[in-house]
Structures are given as C-alpha cells and as structure tokens.
N, C-alpha and C. Protein backbone atom coordinates (compact mmCIF):
# COMPACT_ATOMS: atom_id res chain seq x y z
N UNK A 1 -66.13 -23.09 50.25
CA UNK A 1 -64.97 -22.27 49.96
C UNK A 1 -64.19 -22.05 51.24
N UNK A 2 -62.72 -22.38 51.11
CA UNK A 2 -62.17 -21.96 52.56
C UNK A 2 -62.01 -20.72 52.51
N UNK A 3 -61.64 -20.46 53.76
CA UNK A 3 -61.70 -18.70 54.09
C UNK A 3 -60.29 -18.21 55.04
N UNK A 4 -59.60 -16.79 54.68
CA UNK A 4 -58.42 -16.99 55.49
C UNK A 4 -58.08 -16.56 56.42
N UNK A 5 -59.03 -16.15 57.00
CA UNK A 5 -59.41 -15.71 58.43
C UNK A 5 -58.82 -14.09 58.22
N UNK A 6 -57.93 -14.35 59.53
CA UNK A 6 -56.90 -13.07 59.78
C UNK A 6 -55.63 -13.23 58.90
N UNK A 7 -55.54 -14.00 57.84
CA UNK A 7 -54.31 -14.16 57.44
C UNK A 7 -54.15 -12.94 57.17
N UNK A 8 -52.84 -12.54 56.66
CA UNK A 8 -52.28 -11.58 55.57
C UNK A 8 -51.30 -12.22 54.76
N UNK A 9 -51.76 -11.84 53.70
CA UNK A 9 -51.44 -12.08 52.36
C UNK A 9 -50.08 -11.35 51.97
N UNK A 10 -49.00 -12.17 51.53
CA UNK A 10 -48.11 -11.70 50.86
C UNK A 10 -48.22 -11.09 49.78
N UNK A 11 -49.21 -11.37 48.65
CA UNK A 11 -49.74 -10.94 47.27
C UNK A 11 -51.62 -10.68 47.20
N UNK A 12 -51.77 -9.24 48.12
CA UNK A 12 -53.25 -9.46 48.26
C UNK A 12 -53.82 -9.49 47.23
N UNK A 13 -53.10 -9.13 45.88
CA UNK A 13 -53.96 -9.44 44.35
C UNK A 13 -54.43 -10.71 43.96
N UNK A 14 -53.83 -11.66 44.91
CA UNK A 14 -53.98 -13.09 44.42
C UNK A 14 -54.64 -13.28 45.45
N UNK A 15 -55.86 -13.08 45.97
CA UNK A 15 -56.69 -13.44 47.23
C UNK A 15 -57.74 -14.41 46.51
N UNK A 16 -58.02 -14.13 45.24
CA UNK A 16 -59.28 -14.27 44.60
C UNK A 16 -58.75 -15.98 44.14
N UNK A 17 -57.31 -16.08 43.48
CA UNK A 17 -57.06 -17.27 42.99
C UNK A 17 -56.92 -18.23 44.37
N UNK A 18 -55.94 -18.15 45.68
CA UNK A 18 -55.71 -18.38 46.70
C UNK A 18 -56.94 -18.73 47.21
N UNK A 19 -58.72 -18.22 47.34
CA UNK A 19 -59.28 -18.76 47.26
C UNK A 19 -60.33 -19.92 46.59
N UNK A 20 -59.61 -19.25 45.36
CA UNK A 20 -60.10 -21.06 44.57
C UNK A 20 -59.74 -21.89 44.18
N UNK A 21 -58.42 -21.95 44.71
CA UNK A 21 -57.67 -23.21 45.10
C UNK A 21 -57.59 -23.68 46.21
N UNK A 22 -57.85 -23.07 47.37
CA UNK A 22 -57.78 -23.68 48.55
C UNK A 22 -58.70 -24.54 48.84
N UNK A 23 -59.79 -24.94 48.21
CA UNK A 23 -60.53 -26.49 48.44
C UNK A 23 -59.38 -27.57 47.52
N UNK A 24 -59.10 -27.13 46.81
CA UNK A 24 -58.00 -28.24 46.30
C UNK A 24 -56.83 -28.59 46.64
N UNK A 25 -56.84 -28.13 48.01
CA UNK A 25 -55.24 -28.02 48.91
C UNK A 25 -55.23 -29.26 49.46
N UNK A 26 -56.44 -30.46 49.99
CA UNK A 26 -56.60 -31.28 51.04
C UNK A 26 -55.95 -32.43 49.58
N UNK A 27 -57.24 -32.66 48.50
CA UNK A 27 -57.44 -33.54 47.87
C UNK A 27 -55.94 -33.76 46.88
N UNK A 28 -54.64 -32.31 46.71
CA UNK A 28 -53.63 -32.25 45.81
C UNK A 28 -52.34 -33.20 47.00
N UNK A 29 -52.79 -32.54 48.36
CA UNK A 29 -52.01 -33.48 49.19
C UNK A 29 -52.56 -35.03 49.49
N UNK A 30 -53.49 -35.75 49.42
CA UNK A 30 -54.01 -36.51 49.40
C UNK A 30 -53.19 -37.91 48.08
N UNK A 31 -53.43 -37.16 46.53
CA UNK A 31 -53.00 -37.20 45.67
C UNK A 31 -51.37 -37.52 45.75
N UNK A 32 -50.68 -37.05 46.02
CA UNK A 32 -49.32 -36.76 45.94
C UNK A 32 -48.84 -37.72 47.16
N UNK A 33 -49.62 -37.56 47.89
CA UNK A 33 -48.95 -39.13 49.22
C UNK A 33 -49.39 -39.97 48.26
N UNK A 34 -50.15 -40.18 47.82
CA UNK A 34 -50.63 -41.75 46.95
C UNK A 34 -49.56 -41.83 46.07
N UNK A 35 -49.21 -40.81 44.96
CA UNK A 35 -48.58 -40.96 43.61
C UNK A 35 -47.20 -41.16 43.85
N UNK A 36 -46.50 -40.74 45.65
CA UNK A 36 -45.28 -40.29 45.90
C UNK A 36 -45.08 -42.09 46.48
N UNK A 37 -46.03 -42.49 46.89
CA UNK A 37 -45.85 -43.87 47.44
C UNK A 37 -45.62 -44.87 46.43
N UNK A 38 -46.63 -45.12 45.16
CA UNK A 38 -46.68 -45.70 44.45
C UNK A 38 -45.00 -46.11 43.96
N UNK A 39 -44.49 -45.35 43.27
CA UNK A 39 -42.85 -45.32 43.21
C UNK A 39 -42.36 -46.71 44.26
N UNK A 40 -42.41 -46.81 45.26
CA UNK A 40 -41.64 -47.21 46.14
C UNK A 40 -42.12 -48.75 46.02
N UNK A 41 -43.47 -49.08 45.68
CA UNK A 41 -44.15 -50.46 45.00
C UNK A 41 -43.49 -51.29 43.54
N UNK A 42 -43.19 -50.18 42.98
CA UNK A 42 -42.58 -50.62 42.00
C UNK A 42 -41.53 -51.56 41.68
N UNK A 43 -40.15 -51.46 42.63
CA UNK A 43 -39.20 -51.89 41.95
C UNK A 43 -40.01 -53.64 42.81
N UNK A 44 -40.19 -53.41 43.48
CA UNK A 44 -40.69 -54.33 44.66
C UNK A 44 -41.08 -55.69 43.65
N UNK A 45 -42.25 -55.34 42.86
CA UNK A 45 -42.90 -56.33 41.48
C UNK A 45 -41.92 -56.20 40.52
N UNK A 46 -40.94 -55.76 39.92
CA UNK A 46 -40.23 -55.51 38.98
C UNK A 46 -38.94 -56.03 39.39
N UNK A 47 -38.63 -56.13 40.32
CA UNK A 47 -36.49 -56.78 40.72
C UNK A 47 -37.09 -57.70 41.46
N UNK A 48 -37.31 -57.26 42.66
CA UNK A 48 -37.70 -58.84 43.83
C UNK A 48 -38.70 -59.38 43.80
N UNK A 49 -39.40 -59.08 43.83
CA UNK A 49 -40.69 -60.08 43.66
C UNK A 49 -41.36 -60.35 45.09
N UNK A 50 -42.43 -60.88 45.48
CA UNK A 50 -42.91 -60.98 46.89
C UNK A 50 -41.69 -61.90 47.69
N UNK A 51 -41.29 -62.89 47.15
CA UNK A 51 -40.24 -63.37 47.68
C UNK A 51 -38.56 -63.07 47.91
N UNK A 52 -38.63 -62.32 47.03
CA UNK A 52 -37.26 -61.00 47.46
C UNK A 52 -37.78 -60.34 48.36
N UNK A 53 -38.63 -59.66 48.38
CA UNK A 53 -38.90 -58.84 49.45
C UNK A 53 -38.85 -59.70 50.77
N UNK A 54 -39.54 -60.60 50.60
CA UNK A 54 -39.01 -61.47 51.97
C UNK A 54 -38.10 -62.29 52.17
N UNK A 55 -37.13 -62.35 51.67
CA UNK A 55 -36.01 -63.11 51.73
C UNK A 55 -35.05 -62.09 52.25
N UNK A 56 -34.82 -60.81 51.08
CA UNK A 56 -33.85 -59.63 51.08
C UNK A 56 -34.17 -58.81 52.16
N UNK A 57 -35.18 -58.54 52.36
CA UNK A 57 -35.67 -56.81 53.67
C UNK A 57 -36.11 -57.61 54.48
N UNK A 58 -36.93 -58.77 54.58
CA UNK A 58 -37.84 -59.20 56.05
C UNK A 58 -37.25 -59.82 56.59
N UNK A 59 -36.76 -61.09 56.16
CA UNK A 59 -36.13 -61.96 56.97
C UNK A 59 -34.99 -61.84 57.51
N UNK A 60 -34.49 -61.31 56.29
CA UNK A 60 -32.82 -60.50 56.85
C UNK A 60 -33.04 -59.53 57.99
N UNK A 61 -34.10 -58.94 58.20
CA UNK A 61 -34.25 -58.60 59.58
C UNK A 61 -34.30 -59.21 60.47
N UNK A 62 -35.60 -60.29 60.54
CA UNK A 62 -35.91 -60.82 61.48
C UNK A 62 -37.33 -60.45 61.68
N UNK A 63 -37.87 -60.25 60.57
CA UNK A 63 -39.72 -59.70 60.58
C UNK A 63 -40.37 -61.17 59.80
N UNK A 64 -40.72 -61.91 61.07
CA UNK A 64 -41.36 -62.90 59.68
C UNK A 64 -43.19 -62.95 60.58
N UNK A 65 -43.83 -63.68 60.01
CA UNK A 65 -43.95 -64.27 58.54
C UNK A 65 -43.44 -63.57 57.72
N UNK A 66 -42.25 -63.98 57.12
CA UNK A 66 -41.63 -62.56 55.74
C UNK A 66 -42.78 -62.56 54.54
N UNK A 67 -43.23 -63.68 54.09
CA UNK A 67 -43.96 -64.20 52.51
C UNK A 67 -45.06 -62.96 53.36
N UNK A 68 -45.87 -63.10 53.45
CA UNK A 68 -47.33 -62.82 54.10
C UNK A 68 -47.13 -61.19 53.98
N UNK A 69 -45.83 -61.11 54.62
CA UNK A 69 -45.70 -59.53 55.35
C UNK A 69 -45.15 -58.96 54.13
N UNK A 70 -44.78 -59.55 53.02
CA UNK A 70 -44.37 -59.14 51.98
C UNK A 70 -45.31 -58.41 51.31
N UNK A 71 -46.50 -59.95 50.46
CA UNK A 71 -47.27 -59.28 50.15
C UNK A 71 -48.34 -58.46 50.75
N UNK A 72 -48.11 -58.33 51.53
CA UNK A 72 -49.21 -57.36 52.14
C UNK A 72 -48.73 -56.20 52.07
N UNK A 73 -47.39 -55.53 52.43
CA UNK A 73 -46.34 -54.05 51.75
C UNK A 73 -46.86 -54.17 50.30
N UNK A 74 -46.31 -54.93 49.63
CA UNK A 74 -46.60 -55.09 48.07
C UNK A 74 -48.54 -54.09 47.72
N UNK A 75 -49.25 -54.86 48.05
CA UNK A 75 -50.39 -54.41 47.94
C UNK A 75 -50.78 -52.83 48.56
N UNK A 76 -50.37 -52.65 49.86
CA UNK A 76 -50.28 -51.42 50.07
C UNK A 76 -49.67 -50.57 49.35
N UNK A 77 -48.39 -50.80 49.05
CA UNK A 77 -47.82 -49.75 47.93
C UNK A 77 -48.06 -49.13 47.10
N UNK A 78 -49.11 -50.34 46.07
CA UNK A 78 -49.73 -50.55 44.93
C UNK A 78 -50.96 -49.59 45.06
N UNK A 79 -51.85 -50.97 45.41
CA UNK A 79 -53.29 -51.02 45.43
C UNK A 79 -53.29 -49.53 46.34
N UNK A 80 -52.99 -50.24 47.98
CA UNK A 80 -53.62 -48.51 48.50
C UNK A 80 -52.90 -47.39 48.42
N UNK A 81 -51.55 -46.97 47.61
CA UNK A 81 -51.67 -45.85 46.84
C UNK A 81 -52.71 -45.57 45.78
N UNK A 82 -52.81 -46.16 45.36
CA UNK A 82 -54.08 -46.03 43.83
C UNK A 82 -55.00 -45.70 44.74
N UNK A 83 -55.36 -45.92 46.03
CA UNK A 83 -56.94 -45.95 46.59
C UNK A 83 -57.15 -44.32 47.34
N UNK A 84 -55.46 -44.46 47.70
CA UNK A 84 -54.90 -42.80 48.59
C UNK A 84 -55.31 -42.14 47.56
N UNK A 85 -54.98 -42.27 46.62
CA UNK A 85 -54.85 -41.06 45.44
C UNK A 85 -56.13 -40.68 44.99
N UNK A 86 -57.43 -41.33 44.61
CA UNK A 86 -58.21 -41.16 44.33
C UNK A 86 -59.20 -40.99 45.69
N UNK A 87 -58.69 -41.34 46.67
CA UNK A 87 -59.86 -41.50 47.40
C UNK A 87 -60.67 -42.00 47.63
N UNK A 88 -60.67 -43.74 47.95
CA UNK A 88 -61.31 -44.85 47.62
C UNK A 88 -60.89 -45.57 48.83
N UNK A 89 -61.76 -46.01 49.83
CA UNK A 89 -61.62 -46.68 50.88
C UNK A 89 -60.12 -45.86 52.01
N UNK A 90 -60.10 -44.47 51.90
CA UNK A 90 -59.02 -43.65 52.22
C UNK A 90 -58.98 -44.26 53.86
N UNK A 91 -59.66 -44.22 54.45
CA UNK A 91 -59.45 -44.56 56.05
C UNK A 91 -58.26 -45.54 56.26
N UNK A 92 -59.40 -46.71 55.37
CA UNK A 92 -58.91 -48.06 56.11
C UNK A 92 -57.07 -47.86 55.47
N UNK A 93 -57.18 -47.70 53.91
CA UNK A 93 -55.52 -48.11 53.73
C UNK A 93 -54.85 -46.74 54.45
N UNK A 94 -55.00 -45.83 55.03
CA UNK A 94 -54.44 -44.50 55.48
C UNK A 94 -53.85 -45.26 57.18
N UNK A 95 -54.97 -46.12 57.32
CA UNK A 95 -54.49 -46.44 58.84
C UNK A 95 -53.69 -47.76 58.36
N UNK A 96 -53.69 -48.59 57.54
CA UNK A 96 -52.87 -49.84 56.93
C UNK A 96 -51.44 -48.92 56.48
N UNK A 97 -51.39 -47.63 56.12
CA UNK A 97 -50.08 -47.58 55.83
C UNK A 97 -49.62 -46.83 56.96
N UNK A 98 -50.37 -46.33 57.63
CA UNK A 98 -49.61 -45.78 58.84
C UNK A 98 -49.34 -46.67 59.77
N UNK A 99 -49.60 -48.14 59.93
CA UNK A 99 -49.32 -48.63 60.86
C UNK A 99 -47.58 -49.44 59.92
N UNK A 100 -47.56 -49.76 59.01
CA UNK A 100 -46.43 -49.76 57.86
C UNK A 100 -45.83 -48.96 58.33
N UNK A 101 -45.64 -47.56 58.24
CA UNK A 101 -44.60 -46.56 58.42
C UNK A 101 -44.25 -46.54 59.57
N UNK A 102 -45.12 -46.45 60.22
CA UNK A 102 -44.30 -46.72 61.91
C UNK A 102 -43.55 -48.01 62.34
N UNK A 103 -44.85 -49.16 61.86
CA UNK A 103 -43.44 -49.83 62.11
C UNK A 103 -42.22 -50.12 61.34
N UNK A 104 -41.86 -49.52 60.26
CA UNK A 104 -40.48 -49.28 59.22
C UNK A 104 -39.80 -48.06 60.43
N UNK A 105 -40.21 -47.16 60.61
CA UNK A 105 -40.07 -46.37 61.52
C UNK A 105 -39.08 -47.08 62.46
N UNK A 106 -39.55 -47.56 63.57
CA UNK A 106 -39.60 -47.98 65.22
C UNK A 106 -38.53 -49.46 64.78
N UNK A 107 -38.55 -50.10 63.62
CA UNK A 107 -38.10 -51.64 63.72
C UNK A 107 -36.78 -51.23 63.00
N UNK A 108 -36.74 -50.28 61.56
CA UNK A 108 -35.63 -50.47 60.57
C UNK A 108 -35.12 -48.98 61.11
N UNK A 109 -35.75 -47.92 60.74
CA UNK A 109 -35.08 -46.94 61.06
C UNK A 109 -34.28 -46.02 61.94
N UNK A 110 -35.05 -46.24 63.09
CA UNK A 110 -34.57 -45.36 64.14
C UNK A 110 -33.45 -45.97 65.00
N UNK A 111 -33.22 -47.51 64.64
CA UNK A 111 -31.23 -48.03 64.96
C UNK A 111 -30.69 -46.82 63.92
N UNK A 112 -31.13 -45.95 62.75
CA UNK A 112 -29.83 -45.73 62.20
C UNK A 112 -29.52 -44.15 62.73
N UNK A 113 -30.46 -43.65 63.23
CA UNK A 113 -30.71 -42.40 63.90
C UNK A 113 -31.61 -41.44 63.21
N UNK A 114 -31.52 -40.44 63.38
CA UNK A 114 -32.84 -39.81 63.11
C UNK A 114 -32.61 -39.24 61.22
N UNK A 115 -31.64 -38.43 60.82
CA UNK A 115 -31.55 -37.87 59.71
C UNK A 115 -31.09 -38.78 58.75
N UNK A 116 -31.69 -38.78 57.36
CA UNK A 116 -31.72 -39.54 56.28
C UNK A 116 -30.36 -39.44 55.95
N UNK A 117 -29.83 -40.06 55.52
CA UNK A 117 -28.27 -40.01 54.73
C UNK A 117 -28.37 -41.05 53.40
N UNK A 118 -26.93 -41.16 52.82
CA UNK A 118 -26.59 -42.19 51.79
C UNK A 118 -26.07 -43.45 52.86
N UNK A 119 -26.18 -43.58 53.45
CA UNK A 119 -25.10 -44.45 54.36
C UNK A 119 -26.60 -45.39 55.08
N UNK A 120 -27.13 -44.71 55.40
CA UNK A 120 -28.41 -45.55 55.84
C UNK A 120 -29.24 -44.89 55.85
N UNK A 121 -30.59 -45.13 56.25
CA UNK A 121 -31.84 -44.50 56.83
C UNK A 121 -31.76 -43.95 57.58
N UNK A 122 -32.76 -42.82 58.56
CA UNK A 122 -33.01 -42.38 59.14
C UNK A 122 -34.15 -42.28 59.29
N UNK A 123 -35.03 -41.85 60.24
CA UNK A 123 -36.39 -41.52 61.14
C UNK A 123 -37.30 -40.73 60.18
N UNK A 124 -36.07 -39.83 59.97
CA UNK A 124 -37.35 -38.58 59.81
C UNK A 124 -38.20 -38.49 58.37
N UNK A 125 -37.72 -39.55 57.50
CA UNK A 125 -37.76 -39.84 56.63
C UNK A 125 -39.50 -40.38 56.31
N UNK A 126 -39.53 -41.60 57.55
CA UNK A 126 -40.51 -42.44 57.46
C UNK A 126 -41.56 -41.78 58.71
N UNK A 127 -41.31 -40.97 59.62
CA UNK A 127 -41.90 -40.34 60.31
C UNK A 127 -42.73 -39.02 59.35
N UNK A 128 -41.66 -38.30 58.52
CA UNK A 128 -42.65 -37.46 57.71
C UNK A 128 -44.39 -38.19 56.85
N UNK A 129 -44.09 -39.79 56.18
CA UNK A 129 -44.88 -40.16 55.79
C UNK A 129 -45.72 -40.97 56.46
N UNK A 130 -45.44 -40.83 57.97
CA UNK A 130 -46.73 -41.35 59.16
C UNK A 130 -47.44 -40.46 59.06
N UNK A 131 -47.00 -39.22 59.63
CA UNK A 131 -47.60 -38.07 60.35
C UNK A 131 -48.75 -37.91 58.85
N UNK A 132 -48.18 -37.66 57.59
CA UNK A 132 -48.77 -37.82 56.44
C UNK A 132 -50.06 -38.26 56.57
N UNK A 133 -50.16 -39.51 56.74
CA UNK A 133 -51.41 -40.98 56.66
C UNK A 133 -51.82 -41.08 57.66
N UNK A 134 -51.65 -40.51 58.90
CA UNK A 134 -52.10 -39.67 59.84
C UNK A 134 -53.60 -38.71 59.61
N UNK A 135 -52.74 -37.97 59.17
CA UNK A 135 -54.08 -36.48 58.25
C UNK A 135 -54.78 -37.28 57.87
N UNK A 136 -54.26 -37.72 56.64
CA UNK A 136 -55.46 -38.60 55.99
C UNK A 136 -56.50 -39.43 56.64
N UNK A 137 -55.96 -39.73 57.39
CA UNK A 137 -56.80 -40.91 58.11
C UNK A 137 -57.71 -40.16 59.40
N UNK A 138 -57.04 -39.26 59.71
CA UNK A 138 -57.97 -38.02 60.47
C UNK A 138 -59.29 -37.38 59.67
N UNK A 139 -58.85 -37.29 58.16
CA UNK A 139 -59.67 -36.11 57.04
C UNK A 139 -60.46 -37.32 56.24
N UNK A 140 -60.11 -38.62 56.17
CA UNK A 140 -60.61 -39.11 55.04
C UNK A 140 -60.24 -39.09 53.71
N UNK A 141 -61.21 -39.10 52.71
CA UNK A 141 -60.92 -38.73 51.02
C UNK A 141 -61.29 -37.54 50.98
N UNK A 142 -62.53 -36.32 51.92
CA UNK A 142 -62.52 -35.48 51.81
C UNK A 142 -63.68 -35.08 50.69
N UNK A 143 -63.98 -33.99 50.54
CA UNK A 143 -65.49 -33.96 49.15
C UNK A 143 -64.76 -34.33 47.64
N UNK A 144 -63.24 -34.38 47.11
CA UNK A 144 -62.91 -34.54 46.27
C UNK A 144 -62.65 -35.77 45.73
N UNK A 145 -63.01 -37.08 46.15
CA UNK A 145 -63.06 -38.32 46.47
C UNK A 145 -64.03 -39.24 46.16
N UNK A 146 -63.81 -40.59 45.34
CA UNK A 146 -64.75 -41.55 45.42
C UNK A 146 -65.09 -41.87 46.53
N UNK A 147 -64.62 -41.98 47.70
CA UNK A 147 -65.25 -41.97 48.92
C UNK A 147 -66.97 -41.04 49.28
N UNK A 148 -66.51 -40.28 48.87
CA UNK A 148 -67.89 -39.14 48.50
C UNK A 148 -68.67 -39.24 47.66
N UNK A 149 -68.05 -39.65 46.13
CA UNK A 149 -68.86 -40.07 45.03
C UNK A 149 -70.30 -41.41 45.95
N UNK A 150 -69.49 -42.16 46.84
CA UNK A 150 -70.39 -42.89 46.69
C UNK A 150 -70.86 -42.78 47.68
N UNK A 151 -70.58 -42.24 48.87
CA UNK A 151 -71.30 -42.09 50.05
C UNK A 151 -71.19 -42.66 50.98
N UNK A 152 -69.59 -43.27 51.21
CA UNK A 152 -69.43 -43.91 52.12
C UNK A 152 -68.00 -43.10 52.71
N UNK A 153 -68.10 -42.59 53.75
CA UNK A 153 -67.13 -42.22 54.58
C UNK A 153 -66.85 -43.23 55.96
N UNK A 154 -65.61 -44.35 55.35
CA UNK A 154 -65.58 -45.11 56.38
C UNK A 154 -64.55 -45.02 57.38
C-alpha cells in the first residue's frame, strides 16, 4: 500500500479511497502510454504501409535504411504498445521506444522548435513521451504486470 507521508490532503475524507488507488497509479500510467501510443501505429498499417512509411517520413528525410527502419517503428507502435500496456517484456520495448522518441526528437523535431503547433512539430511533444518510457524503463511493468505474472523482471 503506498503511503502519503507528510502530504496534506485537499479532501481528507478521501484518504481511505486515495489510498487504494494509489498502487494503481504506476500500472494506469503504464497502460495509457501503451494505449496512447498504439493510435499513432495505426494509420501507419492502414494508409502507408511499411513502404509509405519509408518512402513518405524516412527517406524524405534522409533516415535510411528507410524499409528496415520502417518496420521496426511499425512493430514498436503496435506490438510494444500492446507489451507497454500490459506489461510484457516492459524494459526492453520502454528502452526501444525511448530510443524512437529521442531520436524523432533530436532528427525531426527540434529543427521546428520547441512548442507543438498546426504548422509543424515541436520538441516538447516527443520529449514529453521520452521522459514517459524513461519511467517505465526505470520502474519496469511493476507488480501489476505479466512481467510479474511470470517472474521475469528484465
């Protein structure tokens, strides 16, 4: 059970619920980077295809192998959201998408400057979902997790 130290409570009547939800605070954020990522896999298999993606976003950069680097985003999107979310091999894809976000980060984003707009990208955008897969990859899947189910914290 977590505990809230010295906090003070805005609603000390709700101390009792506040604590039995707070083990479900790690595993709901855990969840929600996975389910919030998944989205972004989608149109990816559905409009472009592994080869849109590398034709349209990679190469038109200048990121190649584009095919390779394609599907490999593709699968992360997918697969290790599904794995974020549940908690299933959380390390390895937590550090596979954080090294993704940074470099979307450092290569696409930060020419357009830091704050998100309609006009282009921005930083802070893809920096919020490093720092994200970050944690994760600091915390793991956590006790709420097939990672735990089976006993492997890798």
């Amino acid at each position: 059970m977590a505990t809230r130290g010295d906090t003070k409570l805005y609603f000390p009547a709700l101390a009792g619920i506040y604590d039995a939800l707070a083990d479900w605070a790690y595993p709901l954020l855990r969840a929600t980077a996975g389910l919030m990522l998944l989205p972004h896999a989608w149109p990816k298999f559905m409009v472009a295809g592994a080869k849109g993606v590398a034709a349209n976003t990679l190469a038109r950069r200048g990121i190649e192998p584009a095919l390779p680097l394609a599907i490999l985003i593709m699968f992360l999107e997918s697969v290790g959201a599904i794995c974020i979310t549940i908690g299933f091999l959380t390390r390895p894809f937590a550090l596979l998408l954080l090294i993704e976000l940074l470099f979307i980060t450092f290569k696409v984003q930060i020419p357009n400057g830091w704050f998100f707009s309609a006009q282009g990208g921005g930083a802070e955008f893809t920096v919020m979902w490093a720092v994200l897969f970050l944690i994760i990859l600091i915390r793991g899947g956590g006790p709420h997790s097939v990672d735990r189910v089976i006993g492997k914290e890798f």
